[in-house]
Protein backbone atom coordinates (compact mmCIF):
# COMPACT_ATOMS: atom_id res chain seq x y z
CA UNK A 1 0.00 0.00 0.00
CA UNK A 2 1.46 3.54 -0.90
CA UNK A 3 2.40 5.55 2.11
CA UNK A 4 -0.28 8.68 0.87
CA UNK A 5 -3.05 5.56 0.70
CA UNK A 6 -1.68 4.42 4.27
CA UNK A 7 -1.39 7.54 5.41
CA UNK A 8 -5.34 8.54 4.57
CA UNK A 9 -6.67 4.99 6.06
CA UNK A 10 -4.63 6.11 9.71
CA UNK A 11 -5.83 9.29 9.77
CA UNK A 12 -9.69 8.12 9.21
CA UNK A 13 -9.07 5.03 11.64
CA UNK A 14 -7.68 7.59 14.23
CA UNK A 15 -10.04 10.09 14.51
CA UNK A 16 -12.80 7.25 14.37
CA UNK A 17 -11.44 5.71 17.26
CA UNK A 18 -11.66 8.90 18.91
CA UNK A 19 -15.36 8.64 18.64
CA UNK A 20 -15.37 5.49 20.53
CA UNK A 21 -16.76 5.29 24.11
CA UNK A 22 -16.03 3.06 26.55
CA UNK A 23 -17.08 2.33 29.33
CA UNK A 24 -20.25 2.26 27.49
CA UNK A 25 -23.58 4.97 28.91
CA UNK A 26 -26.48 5.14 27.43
CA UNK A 27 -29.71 3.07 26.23
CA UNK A 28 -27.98 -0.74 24.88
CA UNK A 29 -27.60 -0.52 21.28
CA UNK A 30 -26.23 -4.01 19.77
CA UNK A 31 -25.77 -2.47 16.45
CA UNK A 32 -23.54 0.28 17.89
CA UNK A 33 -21.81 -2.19 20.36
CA UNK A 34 -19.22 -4.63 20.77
CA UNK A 35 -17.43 -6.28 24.06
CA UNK A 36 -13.78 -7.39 24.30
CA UNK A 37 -11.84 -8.59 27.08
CA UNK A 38 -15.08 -7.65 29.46
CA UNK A 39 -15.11 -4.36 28.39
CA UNK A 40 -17.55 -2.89 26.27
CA UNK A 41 -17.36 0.00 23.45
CA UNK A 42 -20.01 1.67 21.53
CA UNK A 43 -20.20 3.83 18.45
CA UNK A 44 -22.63 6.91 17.51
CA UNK A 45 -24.70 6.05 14.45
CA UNK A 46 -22.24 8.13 12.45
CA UNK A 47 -19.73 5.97 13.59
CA UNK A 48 -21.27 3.00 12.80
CA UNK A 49 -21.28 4.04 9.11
CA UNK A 50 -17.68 5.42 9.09
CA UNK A 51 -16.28 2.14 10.52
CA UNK A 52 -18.60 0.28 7.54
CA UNK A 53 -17.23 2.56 5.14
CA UNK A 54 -13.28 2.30 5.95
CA UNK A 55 -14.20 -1.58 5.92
CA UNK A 56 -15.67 -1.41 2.46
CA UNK A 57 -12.96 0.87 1.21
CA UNK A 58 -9.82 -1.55 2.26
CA UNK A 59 -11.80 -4.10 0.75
CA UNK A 60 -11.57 -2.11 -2.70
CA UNK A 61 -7.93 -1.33 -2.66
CA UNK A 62 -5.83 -4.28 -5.02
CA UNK A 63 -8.97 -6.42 -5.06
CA UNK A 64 -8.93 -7.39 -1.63
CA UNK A 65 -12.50 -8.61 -1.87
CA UNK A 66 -11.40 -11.13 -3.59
CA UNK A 67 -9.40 -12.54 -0.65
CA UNK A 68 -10.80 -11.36 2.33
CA UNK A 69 -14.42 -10.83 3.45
CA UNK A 70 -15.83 -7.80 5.57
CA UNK A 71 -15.93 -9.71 8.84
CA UNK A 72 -12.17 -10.32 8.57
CA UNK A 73 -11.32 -6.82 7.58
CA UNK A 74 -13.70 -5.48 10.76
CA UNK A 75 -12.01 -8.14 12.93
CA UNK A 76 -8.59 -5.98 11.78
CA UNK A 77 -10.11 -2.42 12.46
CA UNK A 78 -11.43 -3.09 15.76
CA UNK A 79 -8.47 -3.51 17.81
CA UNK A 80 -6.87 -0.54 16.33
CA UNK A 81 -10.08 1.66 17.63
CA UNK A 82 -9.42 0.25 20.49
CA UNK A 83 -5.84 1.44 21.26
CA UNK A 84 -6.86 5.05 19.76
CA UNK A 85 -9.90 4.13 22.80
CA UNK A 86 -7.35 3.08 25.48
CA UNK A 87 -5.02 6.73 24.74
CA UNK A 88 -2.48 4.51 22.27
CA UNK A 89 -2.45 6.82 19.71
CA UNK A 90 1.36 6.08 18.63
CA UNK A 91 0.92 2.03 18.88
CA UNK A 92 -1.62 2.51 15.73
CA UNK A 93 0.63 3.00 13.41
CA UNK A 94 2.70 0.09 13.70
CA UNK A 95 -0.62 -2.01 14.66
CA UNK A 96 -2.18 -1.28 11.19
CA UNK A 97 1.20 -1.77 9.18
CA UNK A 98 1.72 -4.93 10.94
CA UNK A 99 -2.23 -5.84 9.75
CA UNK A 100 -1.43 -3.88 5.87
CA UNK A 101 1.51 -6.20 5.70
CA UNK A 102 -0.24 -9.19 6.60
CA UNK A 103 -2.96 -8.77 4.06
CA UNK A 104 -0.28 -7.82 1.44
CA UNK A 105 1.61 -11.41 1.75
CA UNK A 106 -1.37 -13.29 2.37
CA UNK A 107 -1.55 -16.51 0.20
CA UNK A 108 -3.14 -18.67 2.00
CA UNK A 109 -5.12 -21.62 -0.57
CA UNK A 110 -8.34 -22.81 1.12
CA UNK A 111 -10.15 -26.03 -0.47
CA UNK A 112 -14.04 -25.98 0.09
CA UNK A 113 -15.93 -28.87 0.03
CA UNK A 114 -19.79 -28.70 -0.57
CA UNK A 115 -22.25 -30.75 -0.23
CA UNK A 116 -25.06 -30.91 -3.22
CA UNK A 117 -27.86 -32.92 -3.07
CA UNK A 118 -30.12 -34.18 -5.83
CA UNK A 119 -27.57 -35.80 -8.08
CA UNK A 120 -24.98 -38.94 -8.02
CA UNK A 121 -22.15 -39.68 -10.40
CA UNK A 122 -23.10 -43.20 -11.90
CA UNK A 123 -19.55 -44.81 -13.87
CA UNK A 124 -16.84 -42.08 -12.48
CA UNK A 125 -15.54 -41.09 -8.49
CA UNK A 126 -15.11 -37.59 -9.84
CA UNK A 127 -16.64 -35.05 -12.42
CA UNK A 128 -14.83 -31.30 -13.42
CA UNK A 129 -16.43 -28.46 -14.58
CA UNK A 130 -13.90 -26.10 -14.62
CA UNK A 131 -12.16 -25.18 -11.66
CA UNK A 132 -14.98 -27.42 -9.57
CA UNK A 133 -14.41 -31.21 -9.09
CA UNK A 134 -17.47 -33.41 -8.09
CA UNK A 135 -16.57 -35.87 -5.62
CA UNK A 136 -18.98 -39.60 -5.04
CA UNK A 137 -19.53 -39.07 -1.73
CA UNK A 138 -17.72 -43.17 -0.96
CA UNK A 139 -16.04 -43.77 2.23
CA UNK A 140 -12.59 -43.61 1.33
CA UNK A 141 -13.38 -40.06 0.10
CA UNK A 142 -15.06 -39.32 3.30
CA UNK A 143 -12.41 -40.59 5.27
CA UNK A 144 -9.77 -37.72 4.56
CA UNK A 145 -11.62 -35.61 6.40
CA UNK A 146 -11.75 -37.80 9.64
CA UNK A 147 -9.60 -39.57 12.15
CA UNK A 148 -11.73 -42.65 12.87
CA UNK A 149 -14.46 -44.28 11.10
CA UNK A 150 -16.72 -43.16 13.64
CA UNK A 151 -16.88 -39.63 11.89
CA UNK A 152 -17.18 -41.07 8.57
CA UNK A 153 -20.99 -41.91 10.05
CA UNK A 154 -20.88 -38.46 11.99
CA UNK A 155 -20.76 -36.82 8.69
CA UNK A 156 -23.07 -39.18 6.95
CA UNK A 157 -25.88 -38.15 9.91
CA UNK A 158 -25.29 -34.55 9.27
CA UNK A 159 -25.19 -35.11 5.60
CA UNK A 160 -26.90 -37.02 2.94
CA UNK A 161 -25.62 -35.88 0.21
CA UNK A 162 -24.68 -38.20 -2.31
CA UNK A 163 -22.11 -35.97 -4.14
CA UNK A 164 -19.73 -33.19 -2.80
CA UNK A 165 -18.20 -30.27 -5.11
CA UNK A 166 -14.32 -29.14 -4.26
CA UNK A 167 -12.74 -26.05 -5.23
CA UNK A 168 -9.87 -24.42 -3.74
CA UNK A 169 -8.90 -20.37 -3.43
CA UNK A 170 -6.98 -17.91 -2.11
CA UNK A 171 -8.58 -16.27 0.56
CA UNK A 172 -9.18 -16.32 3.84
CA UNK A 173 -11.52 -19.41 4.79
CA UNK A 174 -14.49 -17.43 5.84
CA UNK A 175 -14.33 -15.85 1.97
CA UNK A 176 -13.64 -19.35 0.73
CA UNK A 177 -16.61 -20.37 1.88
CA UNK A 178 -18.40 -17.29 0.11
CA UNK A 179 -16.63 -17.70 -3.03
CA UNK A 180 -17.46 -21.25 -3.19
CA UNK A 181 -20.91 -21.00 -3.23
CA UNK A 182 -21.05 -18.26 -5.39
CA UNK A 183 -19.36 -20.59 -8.14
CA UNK A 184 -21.65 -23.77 -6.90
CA UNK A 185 -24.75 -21.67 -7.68
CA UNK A 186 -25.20 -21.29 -10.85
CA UNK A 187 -23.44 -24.30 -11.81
CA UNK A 188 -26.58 -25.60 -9.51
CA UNK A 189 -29.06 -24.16 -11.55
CA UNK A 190 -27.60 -25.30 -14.99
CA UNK A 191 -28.80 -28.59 -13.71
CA UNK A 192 -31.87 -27.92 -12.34
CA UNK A 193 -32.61 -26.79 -15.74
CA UNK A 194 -30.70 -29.55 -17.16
CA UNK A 195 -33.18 -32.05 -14.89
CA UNK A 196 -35.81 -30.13 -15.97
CA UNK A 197 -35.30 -30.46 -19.73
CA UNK A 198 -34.81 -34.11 -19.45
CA UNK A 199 -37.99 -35.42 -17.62
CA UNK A 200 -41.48 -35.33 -17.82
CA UNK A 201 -43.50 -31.65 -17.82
CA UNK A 202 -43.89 -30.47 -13.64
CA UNK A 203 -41.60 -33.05 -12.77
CA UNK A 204 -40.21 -31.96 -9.02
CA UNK A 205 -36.68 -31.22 -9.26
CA UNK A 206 -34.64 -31.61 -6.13
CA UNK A 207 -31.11 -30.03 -7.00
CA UNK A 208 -29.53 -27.87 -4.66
CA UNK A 209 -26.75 -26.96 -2.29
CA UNK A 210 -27.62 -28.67 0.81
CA UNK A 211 -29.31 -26.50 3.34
CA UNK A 212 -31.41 -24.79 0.14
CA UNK A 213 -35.39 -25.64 -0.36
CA UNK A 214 -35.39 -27.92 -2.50
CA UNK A 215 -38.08 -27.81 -4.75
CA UNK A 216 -41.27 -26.05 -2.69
CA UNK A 217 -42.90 -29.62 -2.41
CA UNK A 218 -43.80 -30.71 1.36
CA UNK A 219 -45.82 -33.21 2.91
CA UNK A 220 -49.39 -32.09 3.48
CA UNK A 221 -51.95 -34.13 5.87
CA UNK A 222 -55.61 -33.53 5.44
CA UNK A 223 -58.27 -34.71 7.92
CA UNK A 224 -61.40 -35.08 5.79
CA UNK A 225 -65.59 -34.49 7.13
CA UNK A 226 -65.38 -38.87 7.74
CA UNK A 227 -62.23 -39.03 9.78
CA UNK A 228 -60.17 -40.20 7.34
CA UNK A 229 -56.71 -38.66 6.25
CA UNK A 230 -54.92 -37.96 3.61
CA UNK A 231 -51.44 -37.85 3.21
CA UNK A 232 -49.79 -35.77 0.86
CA UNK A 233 -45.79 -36.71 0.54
CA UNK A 234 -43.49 -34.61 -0.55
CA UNK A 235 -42.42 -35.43 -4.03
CA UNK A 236 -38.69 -34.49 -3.43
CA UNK A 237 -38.56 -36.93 -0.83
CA UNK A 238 -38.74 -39.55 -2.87
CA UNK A 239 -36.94 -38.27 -5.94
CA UNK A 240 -33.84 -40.51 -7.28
CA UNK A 241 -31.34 -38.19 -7.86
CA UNK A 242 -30.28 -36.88 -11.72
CA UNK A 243 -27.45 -39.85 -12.27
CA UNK A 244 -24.90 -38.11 -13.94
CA UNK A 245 -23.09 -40.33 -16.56
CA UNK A 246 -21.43 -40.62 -19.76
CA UNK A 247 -25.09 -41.67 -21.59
CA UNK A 248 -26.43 -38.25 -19.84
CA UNK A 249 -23.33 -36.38 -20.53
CA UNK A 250 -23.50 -37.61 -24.46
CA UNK A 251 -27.39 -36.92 -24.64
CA UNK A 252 -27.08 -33.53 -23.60
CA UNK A 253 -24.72 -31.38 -25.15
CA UNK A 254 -27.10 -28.76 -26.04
CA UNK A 255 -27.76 -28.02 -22.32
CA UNK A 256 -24.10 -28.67 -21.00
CA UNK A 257 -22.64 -25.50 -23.23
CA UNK A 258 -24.20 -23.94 -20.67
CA UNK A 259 -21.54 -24.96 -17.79
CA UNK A 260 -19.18 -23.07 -19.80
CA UNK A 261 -21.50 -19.76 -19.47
CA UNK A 262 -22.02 -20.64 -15.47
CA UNK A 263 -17.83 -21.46 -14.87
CA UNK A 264 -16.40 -18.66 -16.99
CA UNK A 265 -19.01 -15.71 -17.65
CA UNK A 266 -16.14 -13.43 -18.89
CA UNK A 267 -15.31 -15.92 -22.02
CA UNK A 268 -18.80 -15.34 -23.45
CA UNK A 269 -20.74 -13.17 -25.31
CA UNK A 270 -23.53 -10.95 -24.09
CA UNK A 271 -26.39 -12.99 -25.58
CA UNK A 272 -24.60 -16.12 -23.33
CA UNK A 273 -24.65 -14.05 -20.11
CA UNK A 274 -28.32 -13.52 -20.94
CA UNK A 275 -29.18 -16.66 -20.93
CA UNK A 276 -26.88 -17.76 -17.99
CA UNK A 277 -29.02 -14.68 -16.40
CA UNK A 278 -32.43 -16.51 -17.60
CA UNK A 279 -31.39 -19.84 -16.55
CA UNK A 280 -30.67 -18.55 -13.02
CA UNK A 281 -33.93 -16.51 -12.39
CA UNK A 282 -35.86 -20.14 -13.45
CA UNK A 283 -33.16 -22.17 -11.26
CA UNK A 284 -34.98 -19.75 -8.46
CA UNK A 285 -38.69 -19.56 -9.67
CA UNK A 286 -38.15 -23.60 -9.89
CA UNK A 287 -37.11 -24.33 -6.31
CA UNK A 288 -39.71 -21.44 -5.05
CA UNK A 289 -42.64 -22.91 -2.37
CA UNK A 290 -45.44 -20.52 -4.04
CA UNK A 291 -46.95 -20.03 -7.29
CA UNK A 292 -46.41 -16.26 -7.53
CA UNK A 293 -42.93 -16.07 -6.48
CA UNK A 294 -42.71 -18.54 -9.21
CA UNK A 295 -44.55 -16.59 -12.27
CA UNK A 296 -42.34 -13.32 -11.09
CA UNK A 297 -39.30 -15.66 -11.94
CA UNK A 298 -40.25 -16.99 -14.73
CA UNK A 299 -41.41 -14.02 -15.83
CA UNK A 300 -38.37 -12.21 -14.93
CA UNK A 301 -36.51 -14.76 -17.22
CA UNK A 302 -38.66 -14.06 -20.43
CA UNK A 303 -38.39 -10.29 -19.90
CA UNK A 304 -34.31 -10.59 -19.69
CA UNK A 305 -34.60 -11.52 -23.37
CA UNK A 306 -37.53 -9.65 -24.35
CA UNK A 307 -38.36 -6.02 -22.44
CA UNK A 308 -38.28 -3.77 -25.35
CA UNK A 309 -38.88 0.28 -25.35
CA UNK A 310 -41.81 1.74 -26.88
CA UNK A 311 -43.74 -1.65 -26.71
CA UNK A 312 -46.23 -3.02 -23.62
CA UNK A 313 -43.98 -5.25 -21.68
CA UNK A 314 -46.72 -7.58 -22.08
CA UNK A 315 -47.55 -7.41 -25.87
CA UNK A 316 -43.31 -7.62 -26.55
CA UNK A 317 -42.82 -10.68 -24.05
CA UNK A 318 -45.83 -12.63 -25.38
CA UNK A 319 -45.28 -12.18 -29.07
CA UNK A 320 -41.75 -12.37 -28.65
CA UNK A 321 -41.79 -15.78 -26.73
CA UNK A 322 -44.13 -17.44 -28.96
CA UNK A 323 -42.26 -16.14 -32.25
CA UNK A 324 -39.73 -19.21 -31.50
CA UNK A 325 -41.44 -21.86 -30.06
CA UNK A 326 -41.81 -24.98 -32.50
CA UNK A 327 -45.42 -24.93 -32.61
CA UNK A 328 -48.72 -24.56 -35.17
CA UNK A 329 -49.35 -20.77 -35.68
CA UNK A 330 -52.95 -21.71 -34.02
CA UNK A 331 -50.54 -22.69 -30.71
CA UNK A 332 -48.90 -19.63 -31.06
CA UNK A 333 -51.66 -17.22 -31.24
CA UNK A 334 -53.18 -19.53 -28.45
CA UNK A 335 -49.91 -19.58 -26.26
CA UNK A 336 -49.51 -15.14 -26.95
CA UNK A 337 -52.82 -15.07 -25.58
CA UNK A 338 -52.20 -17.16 -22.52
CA UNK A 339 -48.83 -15.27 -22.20
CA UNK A 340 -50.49 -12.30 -22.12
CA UNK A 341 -53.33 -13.31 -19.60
CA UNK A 342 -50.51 -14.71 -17.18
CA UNK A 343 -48.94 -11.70 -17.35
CA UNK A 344 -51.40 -10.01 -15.90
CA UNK A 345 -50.88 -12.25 -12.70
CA UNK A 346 -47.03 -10.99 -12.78
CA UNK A 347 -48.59 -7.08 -12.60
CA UNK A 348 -50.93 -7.77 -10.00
CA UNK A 349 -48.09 -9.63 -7.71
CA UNK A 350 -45.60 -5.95 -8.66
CA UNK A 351 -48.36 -3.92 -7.07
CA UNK A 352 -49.13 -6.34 -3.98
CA UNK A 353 -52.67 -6.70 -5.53
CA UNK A 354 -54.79 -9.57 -4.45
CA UNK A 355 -54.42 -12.88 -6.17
CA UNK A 356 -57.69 -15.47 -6.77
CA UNK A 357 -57.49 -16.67 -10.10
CA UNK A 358 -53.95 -18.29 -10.43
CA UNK A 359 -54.17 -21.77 -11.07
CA UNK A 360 -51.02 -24.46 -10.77
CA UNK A 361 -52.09 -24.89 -14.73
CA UNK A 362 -51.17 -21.51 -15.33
CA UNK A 363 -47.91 -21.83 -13.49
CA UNK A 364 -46.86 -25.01 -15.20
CA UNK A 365 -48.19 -23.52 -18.59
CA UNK A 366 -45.55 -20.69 -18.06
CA UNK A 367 -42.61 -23.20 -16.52
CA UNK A 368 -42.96 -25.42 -19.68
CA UNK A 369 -43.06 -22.67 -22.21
CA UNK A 370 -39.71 -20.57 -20.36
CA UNK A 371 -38.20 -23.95 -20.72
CA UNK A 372 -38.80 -24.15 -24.45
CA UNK A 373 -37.60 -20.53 -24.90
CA UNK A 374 -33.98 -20.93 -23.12
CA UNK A 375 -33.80 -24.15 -25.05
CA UNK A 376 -34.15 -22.53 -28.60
CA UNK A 377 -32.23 -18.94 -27.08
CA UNK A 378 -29.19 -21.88 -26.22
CA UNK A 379 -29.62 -22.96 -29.49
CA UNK A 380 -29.58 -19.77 -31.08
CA UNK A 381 -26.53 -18.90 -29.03
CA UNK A 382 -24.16 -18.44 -31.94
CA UNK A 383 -27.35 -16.41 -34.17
CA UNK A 384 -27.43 -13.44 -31.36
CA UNK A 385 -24.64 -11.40 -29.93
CA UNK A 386 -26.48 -9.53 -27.95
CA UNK A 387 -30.05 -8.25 -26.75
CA UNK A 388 -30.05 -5.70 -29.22
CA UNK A 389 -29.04 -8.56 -32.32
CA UNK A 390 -32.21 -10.44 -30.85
CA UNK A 391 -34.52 -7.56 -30.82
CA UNK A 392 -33.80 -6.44 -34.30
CA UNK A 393 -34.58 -9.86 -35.12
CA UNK A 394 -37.86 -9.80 -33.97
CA UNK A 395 -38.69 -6.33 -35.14
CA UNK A 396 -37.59 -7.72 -38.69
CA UNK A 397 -40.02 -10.68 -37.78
CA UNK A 398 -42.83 -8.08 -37.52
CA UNK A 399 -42.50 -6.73 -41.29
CA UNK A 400 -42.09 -9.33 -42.87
């Protein structure tokens, strides 16, 4: 860090810490508060925000957010409000050079192991995608992590995932952790969409990151008039998992380009970050519990694509869907109306409007037609650039 950089940071950590009180007097504020070593300090509102902002701004300077999250930044700053606190004005400045030198030669490589549920690897011990690794979640694989076999079945209680995903950075573990999910995620949602395109229309799809809902399916009892009961199981529970094999892998190499958009979004174009974007937002509306949060997704996904100036957002997202679905002209003009009519539920959800006529039809109508658009948009991929190249498509559509 340059010395005029250093020198700013000091001089804003300094007169911050000067704004520290301790012991502590006033109503308890935990947002304003913190205790070490029994005693406790506090922070005026102001304060509060200052601290955020030095936080936030260290985490800016030579992409330290890719390292280091804002926890272990604060856990840095503290101490050194502290001393300023305690009268040590002339211990901060070899305290936060000590800390700037640390973070400087950091280079630390943490490996991550995650746990996703919903799939298995059928004829292999490991699958890459990039800089992820899949592992079979076997014994022997298990076992590294573990000093007796008695944690083997520890982890196996606390875990039932079938598969775990491995990647390794350089950061601090707590931004490991972050980072590692953040690449899991929409690798996740590739297959969800990847299930999803393979089986049967409304088929449950129970892909995730453990610890995620899985698919908004639960078990629902009913006590009918007679006394009877009716049990309603979840359909994820009993969902085999996507098998994930070299028939799958050879079957669907439409779909898979996209694990190329979801590992490496800077190597595509625009038009393949759009429908990385789309395949996301129906990854969410998928896994959603209710039937509006799922038509705002899958709306959301269609309107990626289509939202176009000067023309209703519902007339442009209708006609524009339906323009490249493989269908009769009669099931176009039929799905542009339905489009249309759905879209009205999306509206009414925007303005917190009550809800009475959706019906699951309606939402599975939608699902199945996003599903056919990001298929032919996938297939398109190397037709369109950009939003712009597919709009001027469709406008020349209208003319002709």
């Amino acid at each position: 860090m340059k010395k005029q950089v250093f020198d700013r940071f000091l001089a804003r950590i300094i007169a911050l810490g000067r704004q520290v009180q301790s012991p502590f007097v006033g109503e308890p504020d935990i947002f304003r508060m913190w205790m070490r070593g029994g005693q406790i300090f506090s922070l005026s509102p102001a304060g509060v925000t200052e601290k955020s902002n030095i936080i936030r701004d260290l985490l800016k300077h030579a992409n330290w957010s890719d390292r280091f999250s804002f926890d272990f930044i604060r856990d840095r700053v503290t101490p050194l409000l502290e001393l300023v606190c305690h009268g040590d004005d002339a211990g901060v400045p070899f305290a936060f050079d000590a800390a700037i030198r640390d973070l400087e030669e950091f280079d630390e490589r943490n490996t991550v192991f995650l746990p996703i549920v919903g799939i298995e690897l059928q004829d292999h011990e490991t699958w890459s995608v990039g800089p992820l690794t899949f592992h079979r979640a076997t014994d022997a694989f298990l076992q590294q992590f573990c000093t007796t076999p008695i944690e083997v079945n520890y982890i196996r209680r606390d875990s039932n995932a079938r598969v775990w995903a491995e990647s390794t950075f350089v950061a601090e573990p707590g931004r490991a952790q972050t980072l590692a999910e953040e690449l899991c995620d929409p690798v996740v949602d590739v297959l969800r969409f990847w299930m999803t395109w393979s089986a049967k229309p409304n088929s449950p799809v129970g892909i995730a990151l453990e610890g995620e809902f899985a698919d908004g399916s639960r078990t629902r009892l009913v006590r009918r008039a007679d006394g009877s009961v009716i049990i309603d199981h979840s359909r994820t529970r009993g969902l085999a998992p996507l098998p994930i094999g070299k028939t799958l892998l050879e079957n669907v190499q439409p779909i898979y380009c996209l694990m190329d958009f979801a590992i490496d979004p800077s190597s595509q174009s625009k038009f393949c970050g759009l429908i990385m974007h789309a395949v996301q937002l129906y990854g969410k509306g998928k896994v959603s519990p209710a039937g509006e949060d799922r038509i705002l997704a899958y709306m959301m996904a269609l309107e990626a694509f289509l939202n176009e100036k000067g023309i209703a957002i519902s007339d442009s997202v209708s006609e524009g869907t339906v323009t490249f679905l493989r269908v009769a002209i009669e099931e176009r003009l039929r799905l542009k109306k339905e489009l249309k009519r759905i879209y009205g539920f999306r509206s009414q959800i925007s303005h917190g409007e009550k809800i009475k006529d959706l019906q699951s039809a309606d939402v599975q109508l939608l699902e199945r037609t996003v599903i056919a658009f990001i298929t032919e948009m996938i297939m398109k991929r190397d037709e369109f650039q950009s939003k712009h190249d597919l709009l001027s498509y469709l406008e020349r559509k209208r003319i002709e």
